[in-house]
PDB file of N, CA and C in Angstrom:
ATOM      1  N   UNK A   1      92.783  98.410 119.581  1.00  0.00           N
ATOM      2  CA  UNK A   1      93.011  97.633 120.778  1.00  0.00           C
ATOM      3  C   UNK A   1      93.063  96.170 120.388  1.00  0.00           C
ATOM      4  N   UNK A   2      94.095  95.519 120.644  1.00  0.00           N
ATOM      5  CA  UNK A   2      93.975  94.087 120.562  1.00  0.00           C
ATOM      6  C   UNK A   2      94.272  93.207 121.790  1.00  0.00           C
ATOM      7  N   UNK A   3      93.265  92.189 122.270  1.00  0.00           N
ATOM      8  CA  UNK A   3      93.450  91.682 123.701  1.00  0.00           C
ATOM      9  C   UNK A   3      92.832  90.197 123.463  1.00  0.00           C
ATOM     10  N   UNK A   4      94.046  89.806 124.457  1.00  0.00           N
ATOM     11  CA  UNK A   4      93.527  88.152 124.276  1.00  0.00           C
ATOM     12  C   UNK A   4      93.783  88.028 126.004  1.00  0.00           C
ATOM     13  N   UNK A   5      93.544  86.839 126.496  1.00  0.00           N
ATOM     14  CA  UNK A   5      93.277  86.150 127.710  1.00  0.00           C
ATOM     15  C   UNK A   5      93.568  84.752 127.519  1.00  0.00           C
ATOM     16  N   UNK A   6      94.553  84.011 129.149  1.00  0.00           N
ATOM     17  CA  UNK A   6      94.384  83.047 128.651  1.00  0.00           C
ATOM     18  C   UNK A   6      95.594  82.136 127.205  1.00  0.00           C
ATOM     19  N   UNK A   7      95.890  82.897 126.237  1.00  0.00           N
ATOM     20  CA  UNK A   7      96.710  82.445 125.609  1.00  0.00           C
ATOM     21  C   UNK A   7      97.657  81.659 126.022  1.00  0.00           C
ATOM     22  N   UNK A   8      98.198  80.872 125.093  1.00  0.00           N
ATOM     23  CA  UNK A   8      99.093  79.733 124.996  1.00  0.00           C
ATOM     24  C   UNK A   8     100.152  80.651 124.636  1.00  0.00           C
ATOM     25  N   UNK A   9     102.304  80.101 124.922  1.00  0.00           N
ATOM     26  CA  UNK A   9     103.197  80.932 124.260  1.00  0.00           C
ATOM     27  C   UNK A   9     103.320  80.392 122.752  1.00  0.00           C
ATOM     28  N   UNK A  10     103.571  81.630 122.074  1.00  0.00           N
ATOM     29  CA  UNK A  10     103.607  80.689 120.668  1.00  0.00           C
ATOM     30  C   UNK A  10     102.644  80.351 119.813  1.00  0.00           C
ATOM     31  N   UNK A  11     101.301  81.090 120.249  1.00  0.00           N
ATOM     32  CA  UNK A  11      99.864  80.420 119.321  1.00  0.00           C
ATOM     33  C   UNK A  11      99.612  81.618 118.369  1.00  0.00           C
ATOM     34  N   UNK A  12      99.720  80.809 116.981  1.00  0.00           N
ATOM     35  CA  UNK A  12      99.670  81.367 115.835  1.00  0.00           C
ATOM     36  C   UNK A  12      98.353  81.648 115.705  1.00  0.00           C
ATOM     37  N   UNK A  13      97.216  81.260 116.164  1.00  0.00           N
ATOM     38  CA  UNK A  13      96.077  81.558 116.122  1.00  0.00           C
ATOM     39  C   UNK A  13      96.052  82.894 116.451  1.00  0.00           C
ATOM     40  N   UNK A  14      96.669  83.529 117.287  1.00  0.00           N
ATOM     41  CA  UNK A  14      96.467  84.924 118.122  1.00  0.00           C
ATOM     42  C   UNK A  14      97.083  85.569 117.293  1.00  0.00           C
ATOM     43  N   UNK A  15      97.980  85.646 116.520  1.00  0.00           N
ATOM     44  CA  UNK A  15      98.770  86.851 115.937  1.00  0.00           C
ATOM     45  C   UNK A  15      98.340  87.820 115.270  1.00  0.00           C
ATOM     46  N   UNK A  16      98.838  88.926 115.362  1.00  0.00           N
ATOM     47  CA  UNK A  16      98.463  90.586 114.356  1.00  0.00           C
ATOM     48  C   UNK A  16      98.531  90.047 112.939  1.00  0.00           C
ATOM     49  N   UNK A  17      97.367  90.888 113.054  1.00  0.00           N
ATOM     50  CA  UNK A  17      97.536  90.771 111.243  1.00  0.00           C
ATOM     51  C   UNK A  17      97.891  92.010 110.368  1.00  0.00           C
ATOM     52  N   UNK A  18      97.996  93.290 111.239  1.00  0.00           N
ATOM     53  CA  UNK A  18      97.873  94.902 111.031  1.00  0.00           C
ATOM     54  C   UNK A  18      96.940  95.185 110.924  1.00  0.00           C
ATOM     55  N   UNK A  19      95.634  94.908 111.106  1.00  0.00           N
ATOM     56  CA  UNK A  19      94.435  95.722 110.675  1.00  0.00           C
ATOM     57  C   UNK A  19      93.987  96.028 111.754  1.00  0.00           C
ATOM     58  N   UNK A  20      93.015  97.261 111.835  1.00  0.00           N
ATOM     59  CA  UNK A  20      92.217  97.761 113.581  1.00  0.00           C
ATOM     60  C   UNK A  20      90.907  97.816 113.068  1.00  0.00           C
ATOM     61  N   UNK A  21      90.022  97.313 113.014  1.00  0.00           N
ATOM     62  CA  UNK A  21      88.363  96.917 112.858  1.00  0.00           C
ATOM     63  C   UNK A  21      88.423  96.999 111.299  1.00  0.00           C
ATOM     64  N   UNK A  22      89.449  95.766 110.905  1.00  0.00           N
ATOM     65  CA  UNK A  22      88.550  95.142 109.606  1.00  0.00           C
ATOM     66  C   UNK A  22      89.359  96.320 108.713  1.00  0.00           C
ATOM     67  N   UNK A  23      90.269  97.172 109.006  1.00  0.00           N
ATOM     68  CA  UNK A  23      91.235  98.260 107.935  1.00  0.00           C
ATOM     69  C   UNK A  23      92.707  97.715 108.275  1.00  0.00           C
ATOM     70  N   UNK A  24      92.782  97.809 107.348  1.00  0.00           N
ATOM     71  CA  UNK A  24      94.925  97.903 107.657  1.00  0.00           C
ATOM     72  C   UNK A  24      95.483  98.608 107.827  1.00  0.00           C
ATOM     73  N   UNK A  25      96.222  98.588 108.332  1.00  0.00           N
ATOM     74  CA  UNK A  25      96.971 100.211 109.051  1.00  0.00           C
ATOM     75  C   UNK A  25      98.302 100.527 108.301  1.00  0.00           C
ATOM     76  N   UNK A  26      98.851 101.916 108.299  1.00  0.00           N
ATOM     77  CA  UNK A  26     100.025 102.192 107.771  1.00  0.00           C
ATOM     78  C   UNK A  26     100.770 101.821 108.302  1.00  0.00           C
ATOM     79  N   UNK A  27     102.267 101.996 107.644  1.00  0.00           N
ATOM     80  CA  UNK A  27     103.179 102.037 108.566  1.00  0.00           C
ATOM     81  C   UNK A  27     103.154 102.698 109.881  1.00  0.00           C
ATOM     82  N   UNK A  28     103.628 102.156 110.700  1.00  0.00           N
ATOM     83  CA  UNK A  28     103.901 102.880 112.246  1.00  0.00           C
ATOM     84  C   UNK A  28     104.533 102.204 113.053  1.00  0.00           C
ATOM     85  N   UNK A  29     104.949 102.796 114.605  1.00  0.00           N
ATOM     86  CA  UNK A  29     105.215 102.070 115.622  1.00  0.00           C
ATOM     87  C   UNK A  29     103.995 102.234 116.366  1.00  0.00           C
ATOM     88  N   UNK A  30     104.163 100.891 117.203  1.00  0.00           N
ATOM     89  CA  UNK A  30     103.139 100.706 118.135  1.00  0.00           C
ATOM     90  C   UNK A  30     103.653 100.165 119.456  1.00  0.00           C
ATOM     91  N   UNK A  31     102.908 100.524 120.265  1.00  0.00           N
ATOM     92  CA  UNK A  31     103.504 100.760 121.710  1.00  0.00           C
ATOM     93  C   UNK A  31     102.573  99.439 122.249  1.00  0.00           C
ATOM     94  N   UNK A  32     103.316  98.598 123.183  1.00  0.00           N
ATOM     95  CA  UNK A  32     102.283  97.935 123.550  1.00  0.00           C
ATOM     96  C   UNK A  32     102.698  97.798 125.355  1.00  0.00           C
ATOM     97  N   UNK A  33     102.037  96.436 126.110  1.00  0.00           N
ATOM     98  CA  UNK A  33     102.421  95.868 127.495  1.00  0.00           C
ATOM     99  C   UNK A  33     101.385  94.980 127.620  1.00  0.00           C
ATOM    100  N   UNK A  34     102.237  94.323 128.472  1.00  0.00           N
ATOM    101  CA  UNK A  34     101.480  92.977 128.688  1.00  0.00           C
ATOM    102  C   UNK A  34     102.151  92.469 129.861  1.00  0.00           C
ATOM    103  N   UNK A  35     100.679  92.217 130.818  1.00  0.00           N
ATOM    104  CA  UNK A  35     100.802  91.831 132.023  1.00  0.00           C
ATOM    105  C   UNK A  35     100.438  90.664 132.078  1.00  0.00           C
ATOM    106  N   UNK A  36     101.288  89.809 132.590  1.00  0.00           N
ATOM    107  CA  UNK A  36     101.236  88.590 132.657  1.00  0.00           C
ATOM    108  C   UNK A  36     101.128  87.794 134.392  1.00  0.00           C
ATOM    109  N   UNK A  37     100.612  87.043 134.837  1.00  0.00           N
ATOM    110  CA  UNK A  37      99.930  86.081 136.128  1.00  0.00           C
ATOM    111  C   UNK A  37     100.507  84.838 136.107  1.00  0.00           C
ATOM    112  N   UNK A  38     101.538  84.441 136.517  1.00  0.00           N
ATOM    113  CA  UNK A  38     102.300  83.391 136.283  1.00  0.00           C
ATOM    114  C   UNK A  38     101.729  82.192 137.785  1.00  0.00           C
ATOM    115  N   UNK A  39     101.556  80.762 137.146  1.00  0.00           N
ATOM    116  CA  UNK A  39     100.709  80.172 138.233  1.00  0.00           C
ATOM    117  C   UNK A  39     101.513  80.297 139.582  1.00  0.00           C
ATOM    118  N   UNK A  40     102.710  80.796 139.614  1.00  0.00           N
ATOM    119  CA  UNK A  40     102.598  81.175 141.138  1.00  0.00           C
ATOM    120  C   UNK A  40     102.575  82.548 141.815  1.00  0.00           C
ATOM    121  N   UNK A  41     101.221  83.095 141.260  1.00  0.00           N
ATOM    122  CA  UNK A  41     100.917  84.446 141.709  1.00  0.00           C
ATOM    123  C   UNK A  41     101.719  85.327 141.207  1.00  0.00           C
ATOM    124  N   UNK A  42     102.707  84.949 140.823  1.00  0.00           N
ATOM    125  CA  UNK A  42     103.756  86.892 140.630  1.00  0.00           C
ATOM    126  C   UNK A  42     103.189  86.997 139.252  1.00  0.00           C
ATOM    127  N   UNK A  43     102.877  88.216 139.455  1.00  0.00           N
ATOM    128  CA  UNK A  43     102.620  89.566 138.418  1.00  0.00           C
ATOM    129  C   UNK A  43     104.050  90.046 138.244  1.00  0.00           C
ATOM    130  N   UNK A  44     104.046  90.064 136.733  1.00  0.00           N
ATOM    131  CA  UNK A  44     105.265  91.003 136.101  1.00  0.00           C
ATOM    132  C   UNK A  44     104.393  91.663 134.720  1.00  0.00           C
ATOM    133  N   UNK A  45     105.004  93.245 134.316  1.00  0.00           N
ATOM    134  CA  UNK A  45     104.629  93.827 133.032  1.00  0.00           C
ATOM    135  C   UNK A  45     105.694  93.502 132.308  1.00  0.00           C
ATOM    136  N   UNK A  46     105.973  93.852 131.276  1.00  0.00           N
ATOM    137  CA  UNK A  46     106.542  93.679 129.851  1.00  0.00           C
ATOM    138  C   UNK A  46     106.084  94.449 129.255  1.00  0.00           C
ATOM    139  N   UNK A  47     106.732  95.534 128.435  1.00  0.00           N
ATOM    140  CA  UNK A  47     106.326  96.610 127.637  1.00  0.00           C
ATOM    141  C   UNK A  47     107.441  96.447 126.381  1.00  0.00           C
ATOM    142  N   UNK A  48     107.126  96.895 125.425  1.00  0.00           N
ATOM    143  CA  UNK A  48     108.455  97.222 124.216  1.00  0.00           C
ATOM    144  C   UNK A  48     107.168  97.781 123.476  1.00  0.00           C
ATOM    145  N   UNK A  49     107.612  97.513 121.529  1.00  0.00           N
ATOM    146  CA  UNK A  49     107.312  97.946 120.313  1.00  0.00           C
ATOM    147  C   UNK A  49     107.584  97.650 119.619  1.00  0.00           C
ATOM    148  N   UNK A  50     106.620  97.640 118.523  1.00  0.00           N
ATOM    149  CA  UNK A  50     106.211  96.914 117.438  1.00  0.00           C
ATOM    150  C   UNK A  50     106.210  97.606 115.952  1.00  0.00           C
ATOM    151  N   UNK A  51     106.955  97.784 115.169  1.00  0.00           N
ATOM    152  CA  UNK A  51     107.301  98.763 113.667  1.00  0.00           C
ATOM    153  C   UNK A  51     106.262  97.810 112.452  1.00  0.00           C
ATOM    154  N   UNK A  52     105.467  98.099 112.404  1.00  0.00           N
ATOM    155  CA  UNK A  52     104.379  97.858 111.626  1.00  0.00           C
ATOM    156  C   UNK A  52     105.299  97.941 109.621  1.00  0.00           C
ATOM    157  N   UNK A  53     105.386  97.166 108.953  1.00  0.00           N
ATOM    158  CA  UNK A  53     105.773  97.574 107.027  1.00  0.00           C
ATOM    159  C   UNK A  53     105.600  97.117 107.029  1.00  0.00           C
ATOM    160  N   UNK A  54     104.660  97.769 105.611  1.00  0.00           N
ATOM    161  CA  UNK A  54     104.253  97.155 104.429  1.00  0.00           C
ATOM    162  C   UNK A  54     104.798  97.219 103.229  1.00  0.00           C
TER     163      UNK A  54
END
């Protein structure tokens, strides 16, 4: 699970690194979504995927 709050667009601080508690992961796809609160109230999701190589 990876979750942030709050984020800035564009902050390199937040980015994947591939690992899930401190392991690196294989290759894979990964499914994600992200709901976003835009300051004038509207809610929209966003879903796609993410192809993980090493």
């Amino acid at each position: 699970m990876y979750r942030y709050h709050d984020i800035k667009p564009n902050d390199r601080a937040v980015d994947w690194d591939g690992s899930h508690r401190g392991q690196l992961l294989n290759a894979a796809v990964f499914v994600w979504f992200l709901e976003v609160e835009f300051v004038d109230g509207e809610v929209r999701v966003f879903e796609g995927d993410v192809v993980l190589v090493r």
